[in-house]
Protein backbone atom coordinates (compact mmCIF):
# COMPACT_ATOMS: atom_id res chain seq x y z
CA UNK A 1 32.79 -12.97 -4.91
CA UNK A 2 35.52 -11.57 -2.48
CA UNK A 3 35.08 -9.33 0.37
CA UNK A 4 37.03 -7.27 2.53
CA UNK A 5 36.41 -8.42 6.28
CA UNK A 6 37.18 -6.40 9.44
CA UNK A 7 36.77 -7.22 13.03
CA UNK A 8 36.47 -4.77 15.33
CA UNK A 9 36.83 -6.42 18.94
CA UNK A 10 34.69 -5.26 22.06
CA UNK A 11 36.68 -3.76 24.83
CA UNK A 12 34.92 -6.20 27.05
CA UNK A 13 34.57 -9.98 26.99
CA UNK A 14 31.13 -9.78 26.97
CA UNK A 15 30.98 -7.79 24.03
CA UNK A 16 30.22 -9.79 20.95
CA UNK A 17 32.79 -7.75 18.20
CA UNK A 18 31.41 -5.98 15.08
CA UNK A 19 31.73 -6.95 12.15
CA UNK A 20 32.34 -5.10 8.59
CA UNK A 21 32.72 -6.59 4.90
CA UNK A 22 33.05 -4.37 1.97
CA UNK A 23 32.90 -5.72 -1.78
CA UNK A 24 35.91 -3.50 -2.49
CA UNK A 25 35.06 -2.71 -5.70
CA UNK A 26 37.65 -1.04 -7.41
CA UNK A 27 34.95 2.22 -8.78
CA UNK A 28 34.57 4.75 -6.14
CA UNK A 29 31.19 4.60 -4.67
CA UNK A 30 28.31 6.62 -6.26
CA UNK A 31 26.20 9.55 -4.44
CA UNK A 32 23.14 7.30 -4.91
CA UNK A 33 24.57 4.80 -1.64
CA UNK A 34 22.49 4.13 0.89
CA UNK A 35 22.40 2.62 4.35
CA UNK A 36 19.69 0.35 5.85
CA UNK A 37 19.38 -0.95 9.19
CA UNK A 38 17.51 -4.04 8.43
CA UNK A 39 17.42 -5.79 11.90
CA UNK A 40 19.47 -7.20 14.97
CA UNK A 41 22.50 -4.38 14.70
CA UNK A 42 22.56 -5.70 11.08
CA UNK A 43 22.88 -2.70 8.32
CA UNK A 44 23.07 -2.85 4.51
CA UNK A 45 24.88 -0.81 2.03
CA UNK A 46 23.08 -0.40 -1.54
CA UNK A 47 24.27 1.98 -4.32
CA UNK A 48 21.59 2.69 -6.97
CA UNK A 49 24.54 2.08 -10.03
CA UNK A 50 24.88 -1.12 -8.45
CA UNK A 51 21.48 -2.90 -7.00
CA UNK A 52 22.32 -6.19 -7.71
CA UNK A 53 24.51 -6.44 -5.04
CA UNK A 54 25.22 -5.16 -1.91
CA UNK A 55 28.28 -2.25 -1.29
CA UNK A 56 28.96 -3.65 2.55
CA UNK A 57 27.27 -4.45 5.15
CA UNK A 58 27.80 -4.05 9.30
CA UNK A 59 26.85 -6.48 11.88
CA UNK A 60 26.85 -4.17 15.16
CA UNK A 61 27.50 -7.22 17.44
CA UNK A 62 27.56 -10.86 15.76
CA UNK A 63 25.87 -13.13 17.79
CA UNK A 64 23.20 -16.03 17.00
CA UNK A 65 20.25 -13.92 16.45
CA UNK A 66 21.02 -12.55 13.00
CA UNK A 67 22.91 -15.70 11.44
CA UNK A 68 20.14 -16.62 9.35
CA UNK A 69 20.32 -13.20 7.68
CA UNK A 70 23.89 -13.13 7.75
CA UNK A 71 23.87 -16.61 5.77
CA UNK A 72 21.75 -15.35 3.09
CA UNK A 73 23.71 -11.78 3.01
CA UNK A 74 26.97 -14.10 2.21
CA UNK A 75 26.66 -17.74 2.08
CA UNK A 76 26.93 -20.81 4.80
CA UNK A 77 30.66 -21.59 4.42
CA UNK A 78 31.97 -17.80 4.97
CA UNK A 79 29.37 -17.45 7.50
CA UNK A 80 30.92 -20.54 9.45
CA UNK A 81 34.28 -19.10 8.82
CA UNK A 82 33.69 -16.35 10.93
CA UNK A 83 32.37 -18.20 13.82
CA UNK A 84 35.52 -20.77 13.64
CA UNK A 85 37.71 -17.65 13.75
CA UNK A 86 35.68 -16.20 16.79
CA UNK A 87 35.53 -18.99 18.90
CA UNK A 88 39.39 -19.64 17.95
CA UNK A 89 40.17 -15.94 19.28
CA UNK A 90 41.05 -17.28 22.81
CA UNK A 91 43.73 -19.67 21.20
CA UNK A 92 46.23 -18.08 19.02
CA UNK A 93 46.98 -21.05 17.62
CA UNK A 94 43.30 -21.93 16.31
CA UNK A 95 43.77 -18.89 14.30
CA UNK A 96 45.91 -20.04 11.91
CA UNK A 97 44.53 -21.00 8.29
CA UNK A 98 41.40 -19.95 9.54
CA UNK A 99 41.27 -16.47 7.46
CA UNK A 100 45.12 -16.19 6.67
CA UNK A 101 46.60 -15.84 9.80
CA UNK A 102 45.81 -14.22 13.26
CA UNK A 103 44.48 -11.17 12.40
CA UNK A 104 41.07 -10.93 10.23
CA UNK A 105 41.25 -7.21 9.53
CA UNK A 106 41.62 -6.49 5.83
CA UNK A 107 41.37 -10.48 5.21
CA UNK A 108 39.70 -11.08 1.87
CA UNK A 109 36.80 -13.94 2.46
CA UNK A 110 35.03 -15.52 -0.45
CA UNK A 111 31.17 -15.35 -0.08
CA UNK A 112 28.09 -16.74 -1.56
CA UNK A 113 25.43 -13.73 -1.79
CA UNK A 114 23.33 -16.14 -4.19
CA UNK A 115 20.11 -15.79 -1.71
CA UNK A 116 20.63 -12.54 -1.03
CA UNK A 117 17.65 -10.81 -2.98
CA UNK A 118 14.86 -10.33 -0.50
CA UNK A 119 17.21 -8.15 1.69
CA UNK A 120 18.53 -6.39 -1.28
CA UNK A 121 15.26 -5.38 -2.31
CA UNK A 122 14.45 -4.23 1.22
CA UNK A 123 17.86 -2.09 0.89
CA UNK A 124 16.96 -1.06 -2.60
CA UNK A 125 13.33 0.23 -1.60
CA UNK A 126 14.83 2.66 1.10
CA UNK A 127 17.58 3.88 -1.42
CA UNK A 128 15.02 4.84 -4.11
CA UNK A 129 12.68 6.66 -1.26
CA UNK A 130 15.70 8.44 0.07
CA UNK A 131 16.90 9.55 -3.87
CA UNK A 132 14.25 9.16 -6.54
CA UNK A 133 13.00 12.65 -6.94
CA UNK A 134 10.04 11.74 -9.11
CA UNK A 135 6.41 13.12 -8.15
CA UNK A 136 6.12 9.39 -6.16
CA UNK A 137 3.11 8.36 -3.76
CA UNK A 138 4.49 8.30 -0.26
CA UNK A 139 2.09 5.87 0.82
CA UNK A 140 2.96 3.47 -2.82
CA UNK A 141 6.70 4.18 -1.50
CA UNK A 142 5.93 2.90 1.93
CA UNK A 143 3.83 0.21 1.60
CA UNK A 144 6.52 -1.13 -1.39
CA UNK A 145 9.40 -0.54 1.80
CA UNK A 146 7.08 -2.75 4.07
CA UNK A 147 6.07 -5.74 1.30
CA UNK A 148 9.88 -5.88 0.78
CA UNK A 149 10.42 -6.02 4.89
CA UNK A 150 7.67 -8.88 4.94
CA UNK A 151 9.03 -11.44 1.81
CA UNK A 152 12.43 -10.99 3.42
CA UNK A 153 11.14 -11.72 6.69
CA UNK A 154 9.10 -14.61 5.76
CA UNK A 155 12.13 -16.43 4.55
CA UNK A 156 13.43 -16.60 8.14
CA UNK A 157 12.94 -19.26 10.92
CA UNK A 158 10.53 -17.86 13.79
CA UNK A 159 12.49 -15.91 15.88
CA UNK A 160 13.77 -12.70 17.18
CA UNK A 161 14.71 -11.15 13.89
CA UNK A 162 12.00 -12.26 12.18
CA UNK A 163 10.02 -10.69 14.85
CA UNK A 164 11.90 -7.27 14.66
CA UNK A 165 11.55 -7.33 11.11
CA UNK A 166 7.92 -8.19 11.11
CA UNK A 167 7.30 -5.24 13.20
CA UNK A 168 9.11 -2.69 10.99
CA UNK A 169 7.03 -3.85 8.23
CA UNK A 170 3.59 -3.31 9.63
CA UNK A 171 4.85 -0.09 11.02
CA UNK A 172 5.17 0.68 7.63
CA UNK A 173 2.29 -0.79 5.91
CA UNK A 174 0.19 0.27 8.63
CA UNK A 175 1.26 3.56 7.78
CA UNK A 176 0.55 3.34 4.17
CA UNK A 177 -2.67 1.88 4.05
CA UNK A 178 -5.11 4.88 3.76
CA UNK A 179 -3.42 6.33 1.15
CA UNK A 180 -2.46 2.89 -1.05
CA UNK A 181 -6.92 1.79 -0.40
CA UNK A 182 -7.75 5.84 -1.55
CA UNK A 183 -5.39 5.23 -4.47
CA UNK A 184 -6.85 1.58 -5.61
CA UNK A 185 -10.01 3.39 -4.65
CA UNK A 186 -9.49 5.74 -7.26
CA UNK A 187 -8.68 3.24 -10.36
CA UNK A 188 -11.21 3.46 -12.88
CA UNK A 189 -10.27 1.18 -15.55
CA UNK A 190 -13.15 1.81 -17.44
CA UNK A 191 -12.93 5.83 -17.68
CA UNK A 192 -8.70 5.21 -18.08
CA UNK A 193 -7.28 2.15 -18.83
CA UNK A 194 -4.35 0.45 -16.14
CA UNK A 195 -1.44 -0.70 -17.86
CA UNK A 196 -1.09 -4.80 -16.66
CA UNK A 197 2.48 -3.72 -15.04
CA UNK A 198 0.65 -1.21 -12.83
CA UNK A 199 -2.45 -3.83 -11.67
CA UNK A 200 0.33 -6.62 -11.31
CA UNK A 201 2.49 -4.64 -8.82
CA UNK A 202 -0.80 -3.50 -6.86
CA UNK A 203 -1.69 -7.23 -7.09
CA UNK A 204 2.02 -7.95 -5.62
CA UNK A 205 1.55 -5.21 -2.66
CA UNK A 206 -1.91 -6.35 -1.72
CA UNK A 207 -0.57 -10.09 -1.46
CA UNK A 208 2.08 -8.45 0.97
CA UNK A 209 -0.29 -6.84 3.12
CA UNK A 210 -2.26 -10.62 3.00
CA UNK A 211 0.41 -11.97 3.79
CA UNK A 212 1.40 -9.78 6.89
CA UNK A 213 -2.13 -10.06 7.77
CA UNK A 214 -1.88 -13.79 8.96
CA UNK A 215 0.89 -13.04 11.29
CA UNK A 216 -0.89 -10.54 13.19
CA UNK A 217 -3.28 -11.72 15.92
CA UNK A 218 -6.88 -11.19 15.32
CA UNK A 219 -6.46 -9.16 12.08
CA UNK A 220 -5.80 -5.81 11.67
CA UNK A 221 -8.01 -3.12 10.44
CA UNK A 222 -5.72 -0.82 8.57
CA UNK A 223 -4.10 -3.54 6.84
CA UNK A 224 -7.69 -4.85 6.02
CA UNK A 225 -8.80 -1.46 4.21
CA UNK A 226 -5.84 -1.78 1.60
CA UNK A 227 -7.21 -6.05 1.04
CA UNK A 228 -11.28 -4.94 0.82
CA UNK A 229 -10.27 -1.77 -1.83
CA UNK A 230 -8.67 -4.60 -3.85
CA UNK A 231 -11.64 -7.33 -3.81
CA UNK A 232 -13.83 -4.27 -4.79
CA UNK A 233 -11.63 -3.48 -7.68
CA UNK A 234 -11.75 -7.03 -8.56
CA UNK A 235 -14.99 -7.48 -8.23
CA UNK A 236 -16.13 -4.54 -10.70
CA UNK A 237 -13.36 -5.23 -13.02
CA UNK A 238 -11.69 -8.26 -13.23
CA UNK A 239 -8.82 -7.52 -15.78
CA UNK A 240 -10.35 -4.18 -17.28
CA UNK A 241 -7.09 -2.91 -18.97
CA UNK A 242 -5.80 -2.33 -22.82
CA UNK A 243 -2.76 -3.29 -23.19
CA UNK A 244 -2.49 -0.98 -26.17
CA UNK A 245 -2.74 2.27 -24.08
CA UNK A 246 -0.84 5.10 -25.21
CA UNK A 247 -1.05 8.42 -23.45
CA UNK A 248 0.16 11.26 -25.22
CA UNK A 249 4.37 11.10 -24.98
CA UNK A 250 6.11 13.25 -21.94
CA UNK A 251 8.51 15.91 -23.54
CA UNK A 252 11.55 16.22 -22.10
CA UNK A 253 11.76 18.28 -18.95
CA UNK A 254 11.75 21.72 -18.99
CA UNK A 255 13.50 24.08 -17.09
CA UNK A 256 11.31 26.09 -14.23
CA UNK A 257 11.83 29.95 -14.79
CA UNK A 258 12.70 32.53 -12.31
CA UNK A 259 9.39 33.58 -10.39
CA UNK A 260 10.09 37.39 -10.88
CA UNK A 261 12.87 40.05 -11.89
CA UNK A 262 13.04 40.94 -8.50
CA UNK A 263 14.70 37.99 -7.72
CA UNK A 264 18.26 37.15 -7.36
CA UNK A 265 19.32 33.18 -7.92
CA UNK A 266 21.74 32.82 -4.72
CA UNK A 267 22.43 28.71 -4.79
CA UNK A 268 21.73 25.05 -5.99
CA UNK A 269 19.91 22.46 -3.77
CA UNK A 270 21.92 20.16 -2.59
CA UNK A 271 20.28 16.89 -3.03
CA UNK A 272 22.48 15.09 -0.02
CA UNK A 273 21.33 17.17 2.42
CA UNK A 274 16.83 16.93 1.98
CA UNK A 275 15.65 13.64 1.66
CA UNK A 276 14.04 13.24 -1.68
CA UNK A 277 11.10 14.72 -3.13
CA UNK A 278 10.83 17.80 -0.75
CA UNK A 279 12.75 20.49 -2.59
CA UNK A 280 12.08 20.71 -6.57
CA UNK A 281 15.43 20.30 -8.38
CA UNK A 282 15.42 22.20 -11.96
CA UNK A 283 15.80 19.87 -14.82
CA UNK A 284 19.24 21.69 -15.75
CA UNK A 285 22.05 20.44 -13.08
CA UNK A 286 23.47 24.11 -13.33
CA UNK A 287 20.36 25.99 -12.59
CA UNK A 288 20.55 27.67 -9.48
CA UNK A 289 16.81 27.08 -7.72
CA UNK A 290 17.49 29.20 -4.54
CA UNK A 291 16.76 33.06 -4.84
CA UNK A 292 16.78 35.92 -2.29
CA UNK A 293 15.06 39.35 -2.49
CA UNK A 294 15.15 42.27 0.11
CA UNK A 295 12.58 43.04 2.82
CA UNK A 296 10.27 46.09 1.40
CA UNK A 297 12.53 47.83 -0.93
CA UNK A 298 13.54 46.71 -4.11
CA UNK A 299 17.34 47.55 -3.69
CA UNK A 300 19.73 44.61 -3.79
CA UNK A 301 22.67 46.49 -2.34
CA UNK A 302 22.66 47.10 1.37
CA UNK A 303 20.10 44.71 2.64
CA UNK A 304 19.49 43.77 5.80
CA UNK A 305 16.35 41.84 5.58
CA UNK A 306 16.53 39.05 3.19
CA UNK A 307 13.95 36.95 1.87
CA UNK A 308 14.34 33.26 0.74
CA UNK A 309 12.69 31.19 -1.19
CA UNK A 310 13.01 27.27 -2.22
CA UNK A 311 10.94 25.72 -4.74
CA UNK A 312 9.07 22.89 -3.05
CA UNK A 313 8.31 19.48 -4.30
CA UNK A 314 4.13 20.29 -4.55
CA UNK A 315 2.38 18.89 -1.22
CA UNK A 316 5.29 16.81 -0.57
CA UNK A 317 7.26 19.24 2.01
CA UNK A 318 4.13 19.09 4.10
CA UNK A 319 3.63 15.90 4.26
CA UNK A 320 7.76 14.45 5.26
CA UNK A 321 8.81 14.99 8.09
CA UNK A 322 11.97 16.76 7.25
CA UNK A 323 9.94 19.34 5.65
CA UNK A 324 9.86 20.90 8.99
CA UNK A 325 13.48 20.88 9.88
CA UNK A 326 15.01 22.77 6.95
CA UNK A 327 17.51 25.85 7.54
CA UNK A 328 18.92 28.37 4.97
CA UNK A 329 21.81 30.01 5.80
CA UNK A 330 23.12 33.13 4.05
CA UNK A 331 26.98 33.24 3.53
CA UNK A 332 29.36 35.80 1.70
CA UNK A 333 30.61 34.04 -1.57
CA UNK A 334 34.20 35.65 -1.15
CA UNK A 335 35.25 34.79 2.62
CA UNK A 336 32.84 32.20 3.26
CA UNK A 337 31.22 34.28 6.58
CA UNK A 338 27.74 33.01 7.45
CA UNK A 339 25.52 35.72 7.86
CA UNK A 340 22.93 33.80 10.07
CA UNK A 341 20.16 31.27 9.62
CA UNK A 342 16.65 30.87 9.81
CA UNK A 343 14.05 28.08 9.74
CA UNK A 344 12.09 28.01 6.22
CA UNK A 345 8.35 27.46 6.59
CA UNK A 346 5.90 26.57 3.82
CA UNK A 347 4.72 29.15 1.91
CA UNK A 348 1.70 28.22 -0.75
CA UNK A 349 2.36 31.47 -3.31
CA UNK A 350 4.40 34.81 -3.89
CA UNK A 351 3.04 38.23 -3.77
CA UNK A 352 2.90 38.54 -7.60
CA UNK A 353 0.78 35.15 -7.58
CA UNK A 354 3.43 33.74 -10.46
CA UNK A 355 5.26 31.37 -8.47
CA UNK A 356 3.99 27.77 -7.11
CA UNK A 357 4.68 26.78 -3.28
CA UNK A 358 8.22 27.33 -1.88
CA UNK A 359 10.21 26.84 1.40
CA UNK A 360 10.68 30.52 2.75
CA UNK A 361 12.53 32.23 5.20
CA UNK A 362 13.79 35.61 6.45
CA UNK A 363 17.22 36.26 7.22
CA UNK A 364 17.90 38.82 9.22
CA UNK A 365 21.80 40.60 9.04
CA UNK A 366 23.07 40.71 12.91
CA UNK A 367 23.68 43.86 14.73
CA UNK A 368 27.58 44.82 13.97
CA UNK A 369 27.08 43.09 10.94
CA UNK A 370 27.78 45.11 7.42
CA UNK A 371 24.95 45.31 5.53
CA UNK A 372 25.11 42.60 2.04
CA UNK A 373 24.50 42.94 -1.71
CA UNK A 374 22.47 40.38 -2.60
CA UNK A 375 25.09 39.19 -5.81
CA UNK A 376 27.54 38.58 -3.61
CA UNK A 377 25.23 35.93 -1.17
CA UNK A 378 25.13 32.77 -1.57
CA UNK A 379 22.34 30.45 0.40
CA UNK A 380 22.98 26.96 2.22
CA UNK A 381 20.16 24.83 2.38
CA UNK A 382 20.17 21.99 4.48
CA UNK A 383 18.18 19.83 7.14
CA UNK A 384 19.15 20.62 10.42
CA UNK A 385 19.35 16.67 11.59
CA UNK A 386 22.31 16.22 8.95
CA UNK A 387 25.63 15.70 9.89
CA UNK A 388 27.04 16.50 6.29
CA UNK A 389 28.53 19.39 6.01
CA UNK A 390 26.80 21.94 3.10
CA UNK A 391 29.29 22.22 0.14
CA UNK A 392 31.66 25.33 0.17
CA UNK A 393 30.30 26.66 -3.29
CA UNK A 394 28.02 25.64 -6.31
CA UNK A 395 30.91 24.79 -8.22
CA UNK A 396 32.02 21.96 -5.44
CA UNK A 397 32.62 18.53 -7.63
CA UNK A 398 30.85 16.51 -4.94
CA UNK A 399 27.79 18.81 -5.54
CA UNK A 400 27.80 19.00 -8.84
CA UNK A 401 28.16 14.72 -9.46
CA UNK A 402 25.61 13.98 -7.00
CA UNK A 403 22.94 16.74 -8.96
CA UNK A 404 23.62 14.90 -12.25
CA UNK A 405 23.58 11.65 -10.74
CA UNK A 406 19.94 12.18 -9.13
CA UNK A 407 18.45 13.79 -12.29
CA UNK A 408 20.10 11.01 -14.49
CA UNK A 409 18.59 7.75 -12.09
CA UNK A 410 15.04 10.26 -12.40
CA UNK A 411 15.31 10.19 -16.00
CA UNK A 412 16.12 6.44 -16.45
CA UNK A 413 13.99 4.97 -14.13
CA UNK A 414 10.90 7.41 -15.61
CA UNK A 415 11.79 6.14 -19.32
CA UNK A 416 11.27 2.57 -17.74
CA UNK A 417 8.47 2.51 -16.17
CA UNK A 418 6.99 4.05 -19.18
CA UNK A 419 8.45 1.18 -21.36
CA UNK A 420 6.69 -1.03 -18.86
CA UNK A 421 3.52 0.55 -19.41
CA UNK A 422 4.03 0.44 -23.45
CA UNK A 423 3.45 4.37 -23.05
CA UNK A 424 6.52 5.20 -25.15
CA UNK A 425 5.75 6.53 -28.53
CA UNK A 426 8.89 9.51 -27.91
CA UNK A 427 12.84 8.31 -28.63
CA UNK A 428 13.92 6.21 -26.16
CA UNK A 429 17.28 6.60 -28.01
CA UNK A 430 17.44 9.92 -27.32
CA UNK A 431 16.86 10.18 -24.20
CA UNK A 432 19.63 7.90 -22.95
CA UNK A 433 22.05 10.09 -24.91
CA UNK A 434 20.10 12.63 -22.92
CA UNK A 435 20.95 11.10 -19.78
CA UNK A 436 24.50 10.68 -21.32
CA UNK A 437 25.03 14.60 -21.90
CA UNK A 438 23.79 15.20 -18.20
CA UNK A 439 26.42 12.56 -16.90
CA UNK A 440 29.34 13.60 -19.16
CA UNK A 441 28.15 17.45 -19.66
CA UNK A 442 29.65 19.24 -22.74
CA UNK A 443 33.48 20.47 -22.79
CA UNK A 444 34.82 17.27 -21.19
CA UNK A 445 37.13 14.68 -22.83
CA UNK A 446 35.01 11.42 -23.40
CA UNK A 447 38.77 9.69 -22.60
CA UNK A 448 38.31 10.95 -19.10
CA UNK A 449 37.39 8.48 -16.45
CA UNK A 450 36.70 10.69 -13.14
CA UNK A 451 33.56 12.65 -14.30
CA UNK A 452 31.18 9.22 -15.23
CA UNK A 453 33.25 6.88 -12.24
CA UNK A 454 31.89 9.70 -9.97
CA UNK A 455 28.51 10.07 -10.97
CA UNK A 456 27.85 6.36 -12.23
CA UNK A 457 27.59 6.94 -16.06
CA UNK A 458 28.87 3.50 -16.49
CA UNK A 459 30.65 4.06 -20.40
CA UNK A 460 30.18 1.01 -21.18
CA UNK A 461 26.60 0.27 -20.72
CA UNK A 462 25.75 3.89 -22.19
CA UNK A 463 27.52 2.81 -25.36
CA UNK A 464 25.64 -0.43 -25.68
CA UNK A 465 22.18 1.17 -25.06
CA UNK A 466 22.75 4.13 -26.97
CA UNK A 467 24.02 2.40 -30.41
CA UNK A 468 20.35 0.32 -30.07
CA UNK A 469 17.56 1.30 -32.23
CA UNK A 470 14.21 2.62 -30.45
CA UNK A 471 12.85 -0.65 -31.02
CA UNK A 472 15.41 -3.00 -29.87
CA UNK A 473 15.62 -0.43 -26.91
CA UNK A 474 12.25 -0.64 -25.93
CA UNK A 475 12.09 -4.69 -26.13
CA UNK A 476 15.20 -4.64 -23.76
CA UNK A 477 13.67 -2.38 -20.91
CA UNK A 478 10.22 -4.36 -21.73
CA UNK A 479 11.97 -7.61 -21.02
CA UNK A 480 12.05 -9.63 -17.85
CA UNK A 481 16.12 -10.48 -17.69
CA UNK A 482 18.78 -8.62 -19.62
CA UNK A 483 21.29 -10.48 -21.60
CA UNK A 484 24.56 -10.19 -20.03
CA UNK A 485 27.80 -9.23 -21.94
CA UNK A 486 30.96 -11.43 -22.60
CA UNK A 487 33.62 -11.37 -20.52
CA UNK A 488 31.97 -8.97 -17.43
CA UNK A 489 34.26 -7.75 -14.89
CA UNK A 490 32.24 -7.10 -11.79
CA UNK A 491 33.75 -3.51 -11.50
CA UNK A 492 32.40 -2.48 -15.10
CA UNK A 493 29.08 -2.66 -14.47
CA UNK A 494 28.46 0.13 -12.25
CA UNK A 495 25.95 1.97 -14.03
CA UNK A 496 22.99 4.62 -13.14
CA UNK A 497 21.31 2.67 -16.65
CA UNK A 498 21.16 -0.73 -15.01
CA UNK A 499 18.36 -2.66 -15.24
CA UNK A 500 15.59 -2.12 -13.60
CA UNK A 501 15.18 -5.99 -12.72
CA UNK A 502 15.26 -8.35 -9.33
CA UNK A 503 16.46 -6.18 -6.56
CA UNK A 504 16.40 -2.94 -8.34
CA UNK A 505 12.88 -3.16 -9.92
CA UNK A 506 10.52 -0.46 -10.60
CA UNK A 507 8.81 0.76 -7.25
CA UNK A 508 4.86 0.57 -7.57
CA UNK A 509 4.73 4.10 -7.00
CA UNK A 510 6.88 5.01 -10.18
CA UNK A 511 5.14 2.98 -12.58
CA UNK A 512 1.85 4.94 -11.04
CA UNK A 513 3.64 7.90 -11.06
CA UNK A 514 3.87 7.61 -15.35
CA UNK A 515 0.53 6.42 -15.30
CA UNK A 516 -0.83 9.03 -13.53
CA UNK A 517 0.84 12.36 -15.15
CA UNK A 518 3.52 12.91 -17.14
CA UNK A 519 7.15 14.71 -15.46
CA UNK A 520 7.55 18.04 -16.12
């Protein structure tokens, strides 16, 4: 595999120089990317079409703490290369031959990522939290994003890194641990019956938090409530579970209807600006979720008191953080003038009684300020920590790819997990064409490559998965490796349907999450 490598020298001499390689794929980048800052200045770059491998990575300031990590991100001999070409940067001369010459920027480097899988997964595990908007278990999500911190860790030498890391994990796990022992707590196999995929990756976690125990002096007691709910489970029911269990089928999602007439839809959630699984997404990419009403009257023209609301993800706004940082802004769809903004607060029901928790707020129009008509509003919705700009409109491309990518990876991932838990009696078929209809909607030319490069449709894959029959389907998302095509290019398999294996497996929390209820 070749990178990209650029070196970005300090302005001092005691300034160790940063460090950037990119896989330069030749397919733009998917909205599912993600960032991680895994430890010692050193951050990883996942995208979700992608998760066997890493997009780039950063290191801030290369220096000997993190070249253990850095070996594993890209192999011993292009790891070595880099330090030859640093310490020949005080003799021109040394340069040469090192990585083509005396300059290293844009140089193309060959790399070994081979043993690069615990810190994928660790990069992985923080994509899905920050863009899997499935009705997850925050403390299944976190506990999974500290196991995945810990088996990464483990494979380094003692040291500072390891250290870091190791810290950031129990942070995490720490965090999780009342909520993953109340959720083991709650397993009764013998009133309904856990699939094996769900017990094994409980099993999996609970070794994680064993194995994090022994590295922390004298025990810990949170960690120790997730290990005792386990042994009681095990105790009472060794391997309680029917493999056979079918739950009734989950029909296909359905589209949430407008809370009232009084309402007026005024914008679509934008998915890049909330973290995931705060703000409820409707099923149909097109749907606008945001609506306004006036203050007191029901007049639409001439308001200057505007209410609105933002369907909320159940409990889940309350319990993230961001939930309590979000802004609306009101803007006129013509010129583009913001009318104001104002915090949105939880609100558990409507005054009719018909509508389920939103995020509300209430704009007020500013003195010297005309008056608005609420058809001619549109309403930003963003987090007021995010340095992304909201789109100018609903029909923004940007907007619209990254709304169809996020309900297409929901979608997939949901239909595997419940493959894993041999709950599938629907089409699996059909639902990938499904997923193929939301990817490359209805009026455009199949022939055309922007639409599914942008959103990760992957043609390719699609075609393969959806000219399978349900059975053959549901073998191959049951199975523990995928075959792998003839004659791959590296570029063409960028796909929201990859397989949910190694570095992009299921989360814990999503094969609960189908165990547990079905998505509507």
């Amino acid at each position: 595999m070749k990178v990209s490598v650029t070196l970005s020298p300090g302005d001092r001499h005691d300034v160790e120089p940063e460090v950037m390689f990119s896989a330069g794929l030749e397919l733009p980048a998917s909205e599912l990317r993600h960032e991680t800052l895994i430890a010692a200045g050193v951050r990883v770059s996942v995208d979700l079409t992608t998760p066997h491998r890493w997009r780039s990575f950063t290191v801030a300031s290369w220096n000997d703490l993190a070249q253990d990590l850095i070996r594993d991100l890209i192999g011993v001999a292009a790891t070595d290369r880099i330090n030859a070409y640093l310490r020949a940067t005080a003799d021109p001369v040394g340069l040469l031959g090192l990585v083509g010459g005396p300059a290293i920027e844009g140089s193309r480097l060959e790399v070994d990522p081979s043993a690069a899988g615990p810190w994928l997964r660790v990069a992985v595990a923080d994509a899905l939290d920050r863009w899997l908007q499935l009705p997850l278990d925050q403390s299944l999500v976190d506990a999974e994003r500290g196991v995945a911190r810990i088996r990464a860790a483990l494979t380094l030498p003692e040291g500072a890194t390891r250290t870091e890391i190791l810290a950031r994990a129990l942070t995490l796990t720490r965090r999780a641990a009342p909520g993953l022992a109340s959720y083991i707590r709650r397993i009764r196999p013998q009133i309904k019956p856990v699939a094996p995929a769900l017990r094994e990756g409980l099993r999996r976690l609970v070794h994680g938090y064993v194995a994090l125990m022994t590295e922390v002096r004298g025990g810990d007691r949170d960690l120790g409530l997730v290990i005792e709910a386990w042994d009681d489970l095990c105790r009472a029911q060794p391997e309680s579970v029917r493999p056979d269990h079918r739950p009734a089928p989950r029909p296909l999602p359905i589209r949430r209807r407008n809370p009232s007439a009084e309402t007026t839809p005024a914008g679509l959630i934008d998915p890049r600006q909330v973290p995931a699984r705060i703000l409820m997404m409707d099923a149909d990419p097109d749907r606008p979720e945001i609506t306004v009403r006036p203050a007191g009257s029901g007049e639409v023209r001439n308001v200057r008191t505007v209410i609105v609301d933002v369907p909320v993800f159940g409990h889940f706004a309350a319990e993230h953080g961001a939930g309590g940082r979000i802004l609306a802004r009101l803007v006129d769809r013509r010129s583009g003038r913001a009318h104001g903004e104002a915090l949105l607060t939880l609100h558990t029901g409507d005054h009719l009684g018909e509508w389920k928790p939103s995020l509300r707020g209430v704009l007020r129009i500013p003195p010297g300020q005309d008056a608005v008509n609420l058809d001619a509003v549109r309403v930003d919705v963003f987090d007021a920590l995010s340095e992304r700009q909201p789109a100018a409109s609903d029909t923004d491309p940007a907007l619209q790819n990254a709304r169809r990518a996020i309900l297409a990876l929901r979608e997939w991932r949901y239909l595997v997990a419940e493959a894993r838990l041999r709950t599938v009696s629907v089409r699996p078929v059909a639902r990938v064409r499904d997923i193929g209809r939301l990817l490359l909607p209805a009026g455009e030319v199949r022939a055309r490559i922007g639409v599914p490069a942008a959103t990760g449709l992957g043609r390719r894959r699609y075609e393969q998965l959806s000219d399978l029959g349900d059975s053959a389907l549901l073998d191959l998302l049951q199975a523990a490796q995928w075959p792998m095509p003839e004659e791959t290019d590296e570029n063409d398999d960028s796909s929201i349907l990859a397989p949910a294996l190694g570095a992009g497996d299921l989360l814990v929390a999503e094969l609960a999450a189908a165990q547990d209820a079905p998505l509507g």
